[in-house]
N, C-alpha and C. Protein backbone atom coordinates (compact mmCIF):
# COMPACT_ATOMS: atom_id res chain seq x y z
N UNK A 1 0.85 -1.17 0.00
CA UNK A 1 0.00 0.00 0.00
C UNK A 1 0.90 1.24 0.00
N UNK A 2 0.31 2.30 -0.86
CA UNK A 2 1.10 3.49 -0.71
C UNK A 2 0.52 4.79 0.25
N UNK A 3 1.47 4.97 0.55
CA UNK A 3 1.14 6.33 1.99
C UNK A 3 0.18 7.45 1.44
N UNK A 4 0.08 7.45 0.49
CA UNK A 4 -1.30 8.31 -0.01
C UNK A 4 -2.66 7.46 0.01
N UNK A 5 -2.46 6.52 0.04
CA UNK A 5 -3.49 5.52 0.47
C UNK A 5 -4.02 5.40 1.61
N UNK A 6 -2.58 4.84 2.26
CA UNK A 6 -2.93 4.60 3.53
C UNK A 6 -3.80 6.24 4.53
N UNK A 7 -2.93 7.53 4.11
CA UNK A 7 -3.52 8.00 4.96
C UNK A 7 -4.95 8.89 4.60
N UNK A 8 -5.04 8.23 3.46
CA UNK A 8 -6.42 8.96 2.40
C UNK A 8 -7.39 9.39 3.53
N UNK A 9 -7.92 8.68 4.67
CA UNK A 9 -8.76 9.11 5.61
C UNK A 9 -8.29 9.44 6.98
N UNK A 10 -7.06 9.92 7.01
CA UNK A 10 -6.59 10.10 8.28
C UNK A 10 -5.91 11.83 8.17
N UNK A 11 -5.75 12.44 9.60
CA UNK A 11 -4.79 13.68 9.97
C UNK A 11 -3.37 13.81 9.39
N UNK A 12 -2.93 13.83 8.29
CA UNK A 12 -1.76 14.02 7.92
C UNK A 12 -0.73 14.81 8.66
N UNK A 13 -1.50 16.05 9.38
CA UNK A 13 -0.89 16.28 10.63
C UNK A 13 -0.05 15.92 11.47
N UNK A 14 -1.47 15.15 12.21
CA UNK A 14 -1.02 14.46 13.16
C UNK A 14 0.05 13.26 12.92
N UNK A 15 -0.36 13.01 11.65
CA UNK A 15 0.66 11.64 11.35
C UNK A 15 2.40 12.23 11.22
N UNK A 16 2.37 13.20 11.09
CA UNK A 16 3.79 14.15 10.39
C UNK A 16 4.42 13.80 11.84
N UNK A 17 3.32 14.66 12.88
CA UNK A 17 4.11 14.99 14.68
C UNK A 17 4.33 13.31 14.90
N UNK A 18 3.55 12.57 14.59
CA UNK A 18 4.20 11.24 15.47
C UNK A 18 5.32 10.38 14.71
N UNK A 19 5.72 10.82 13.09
CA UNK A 19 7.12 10.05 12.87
C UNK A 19 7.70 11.19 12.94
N UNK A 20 7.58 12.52 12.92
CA UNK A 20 8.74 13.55 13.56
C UNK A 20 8.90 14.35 12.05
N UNK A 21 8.35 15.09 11.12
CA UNK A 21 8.21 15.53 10.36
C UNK A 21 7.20 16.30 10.06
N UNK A 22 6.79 17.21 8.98
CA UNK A 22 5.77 18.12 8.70
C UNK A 22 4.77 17.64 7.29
N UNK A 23 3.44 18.30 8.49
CA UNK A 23 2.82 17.80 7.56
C UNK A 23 2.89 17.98 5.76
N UNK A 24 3.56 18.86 5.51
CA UNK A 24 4.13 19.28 4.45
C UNK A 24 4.80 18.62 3.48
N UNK A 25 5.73 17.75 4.06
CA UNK A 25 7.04 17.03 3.92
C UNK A 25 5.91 15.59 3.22
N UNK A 26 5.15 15.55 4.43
CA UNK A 26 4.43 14.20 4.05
C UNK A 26 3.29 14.39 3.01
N UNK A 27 2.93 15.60 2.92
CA UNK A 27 2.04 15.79 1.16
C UNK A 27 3.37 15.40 0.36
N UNK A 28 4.44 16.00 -0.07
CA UNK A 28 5.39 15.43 -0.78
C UNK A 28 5.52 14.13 -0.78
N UNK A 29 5.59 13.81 0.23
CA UNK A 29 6.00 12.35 0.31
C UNK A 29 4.64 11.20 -0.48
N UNK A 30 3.14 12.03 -0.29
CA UNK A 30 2.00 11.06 -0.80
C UNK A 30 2.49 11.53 -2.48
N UNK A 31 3.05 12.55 -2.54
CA UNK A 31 2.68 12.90 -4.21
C UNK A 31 3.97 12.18 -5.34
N UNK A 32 4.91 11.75 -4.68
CA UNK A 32 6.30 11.21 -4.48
C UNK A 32 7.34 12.59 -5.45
N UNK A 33 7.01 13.25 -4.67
CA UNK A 33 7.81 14.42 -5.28
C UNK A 33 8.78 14.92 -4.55
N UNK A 34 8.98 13.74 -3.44
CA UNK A 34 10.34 13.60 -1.94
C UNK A 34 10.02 12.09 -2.25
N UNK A 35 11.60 12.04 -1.36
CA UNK A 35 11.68 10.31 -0.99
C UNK A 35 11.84 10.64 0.31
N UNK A 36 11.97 9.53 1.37
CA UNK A 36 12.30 10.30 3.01
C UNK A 36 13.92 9.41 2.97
N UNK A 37 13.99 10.05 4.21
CA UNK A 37 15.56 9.53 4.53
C UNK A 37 15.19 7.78 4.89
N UNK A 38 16.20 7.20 4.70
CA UNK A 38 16.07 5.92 5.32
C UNK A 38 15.60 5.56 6.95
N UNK A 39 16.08 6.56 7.54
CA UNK A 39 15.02 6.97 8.86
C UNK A 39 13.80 7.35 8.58
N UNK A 40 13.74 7.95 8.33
CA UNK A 40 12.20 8.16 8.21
C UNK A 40 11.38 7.42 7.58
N UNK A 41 11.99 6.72 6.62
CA UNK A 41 11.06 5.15 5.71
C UNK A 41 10.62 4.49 7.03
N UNK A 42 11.75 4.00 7.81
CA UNK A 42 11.60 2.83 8.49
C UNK A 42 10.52 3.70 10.08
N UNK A 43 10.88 4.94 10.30
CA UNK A 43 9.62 5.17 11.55
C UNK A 43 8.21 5.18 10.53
N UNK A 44 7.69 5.45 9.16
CA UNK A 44 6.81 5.44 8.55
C UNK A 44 6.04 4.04 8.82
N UNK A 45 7.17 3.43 8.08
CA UNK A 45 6.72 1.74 8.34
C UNK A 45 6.09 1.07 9.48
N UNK A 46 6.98 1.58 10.97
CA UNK A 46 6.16 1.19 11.91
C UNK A 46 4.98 1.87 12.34
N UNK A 47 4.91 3.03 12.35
CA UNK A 47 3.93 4.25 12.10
C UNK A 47 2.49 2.77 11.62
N UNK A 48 2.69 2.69 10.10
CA UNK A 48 1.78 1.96 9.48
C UNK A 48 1.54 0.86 10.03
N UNK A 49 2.12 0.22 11.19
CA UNK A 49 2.44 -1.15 11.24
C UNK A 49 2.13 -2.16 10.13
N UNK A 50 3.64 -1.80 9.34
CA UNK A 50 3.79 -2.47 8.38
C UNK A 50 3.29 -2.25 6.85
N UNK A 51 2.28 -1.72 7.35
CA UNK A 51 1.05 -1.39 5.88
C UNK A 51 2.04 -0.40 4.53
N UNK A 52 2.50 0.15 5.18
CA UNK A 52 3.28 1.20 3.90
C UNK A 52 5.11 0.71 4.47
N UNK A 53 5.63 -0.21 3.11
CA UNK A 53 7.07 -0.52 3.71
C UNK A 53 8.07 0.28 3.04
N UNK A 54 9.45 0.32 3.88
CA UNK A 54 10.14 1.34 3.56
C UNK A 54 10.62 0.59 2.18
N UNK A 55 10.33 -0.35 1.34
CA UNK A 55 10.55 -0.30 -0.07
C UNK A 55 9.75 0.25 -0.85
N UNK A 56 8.88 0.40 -0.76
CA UNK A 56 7.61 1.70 -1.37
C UNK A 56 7.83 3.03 -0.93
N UNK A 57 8.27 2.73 0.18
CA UNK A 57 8.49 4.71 0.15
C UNK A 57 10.05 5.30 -0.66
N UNK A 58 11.06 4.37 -0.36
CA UNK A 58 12.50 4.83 -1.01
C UNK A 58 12.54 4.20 -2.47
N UNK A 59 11.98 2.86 -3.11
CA UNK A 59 12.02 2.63 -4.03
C UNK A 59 10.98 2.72 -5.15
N UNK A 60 9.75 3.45 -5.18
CA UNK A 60 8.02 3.46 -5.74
C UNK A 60 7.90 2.58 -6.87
N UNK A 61 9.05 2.96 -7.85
CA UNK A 61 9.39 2.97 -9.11
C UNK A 61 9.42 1.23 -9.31
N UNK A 62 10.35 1.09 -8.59
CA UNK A 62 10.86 -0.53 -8.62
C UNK A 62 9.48 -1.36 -7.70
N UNK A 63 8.98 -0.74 -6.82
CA UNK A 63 8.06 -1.36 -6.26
C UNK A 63 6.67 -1.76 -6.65
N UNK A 64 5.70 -0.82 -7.68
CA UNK A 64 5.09 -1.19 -8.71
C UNK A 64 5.39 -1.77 -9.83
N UNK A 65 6.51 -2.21 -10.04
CA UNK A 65 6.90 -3.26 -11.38
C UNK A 65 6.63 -4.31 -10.48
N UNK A 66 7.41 -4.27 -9.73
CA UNK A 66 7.09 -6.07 -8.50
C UNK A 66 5.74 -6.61 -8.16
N UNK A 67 4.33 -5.72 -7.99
CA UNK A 67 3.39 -5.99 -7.67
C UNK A 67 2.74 -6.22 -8.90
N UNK A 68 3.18 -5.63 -9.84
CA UNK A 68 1.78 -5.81 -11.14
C UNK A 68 2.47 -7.30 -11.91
C-alpha cells in the first residue's frame, strides 16, 4: 500500500508529529515528489504497522513493477 493511500482518511498532521516531520514534507512524500531519509522510511513503516514498507516509500518505481 502506498502512503497516499494509507492515509487517504486520516490527519496528515497528526501523522507528520508522530514520525517527527511536517505535515508538508508528508504531502510530498503522498505525491512522491520527496523520498524520506532511510530513517524516516523505516519510523513510517512502523507508524503503518507495516502497511506502507520502507521499499515503497524509497524505491516506488521498482516497487510497482514487482506488484503488477
Amino acid at each position: 500500500m502506498n502512503l497516499k493511500t494509507f492515509l487517504h482518511k486520516q490527519d496528515r498532521a497528526e501523522f507528520a508529529t508522530k514520525v517527527g516531520t511536517t505535515k508538508n514534507y508528508i504531502d510530498q512524500l503522498c505525491i512522491r515528489q520527496r523520498r524520506p531519509s532511510p530513517e524516516l522510511a523505516q519510523k513510517i513503516e512502523e507508524a503503518t504497522n507495516k502497511q506502507v514498507t520502507c521499499l515503497e516509500l524509497l524505491y516506488p518505481d521498482q516497487h510497482q513493477t514487482a506488484q503488477a
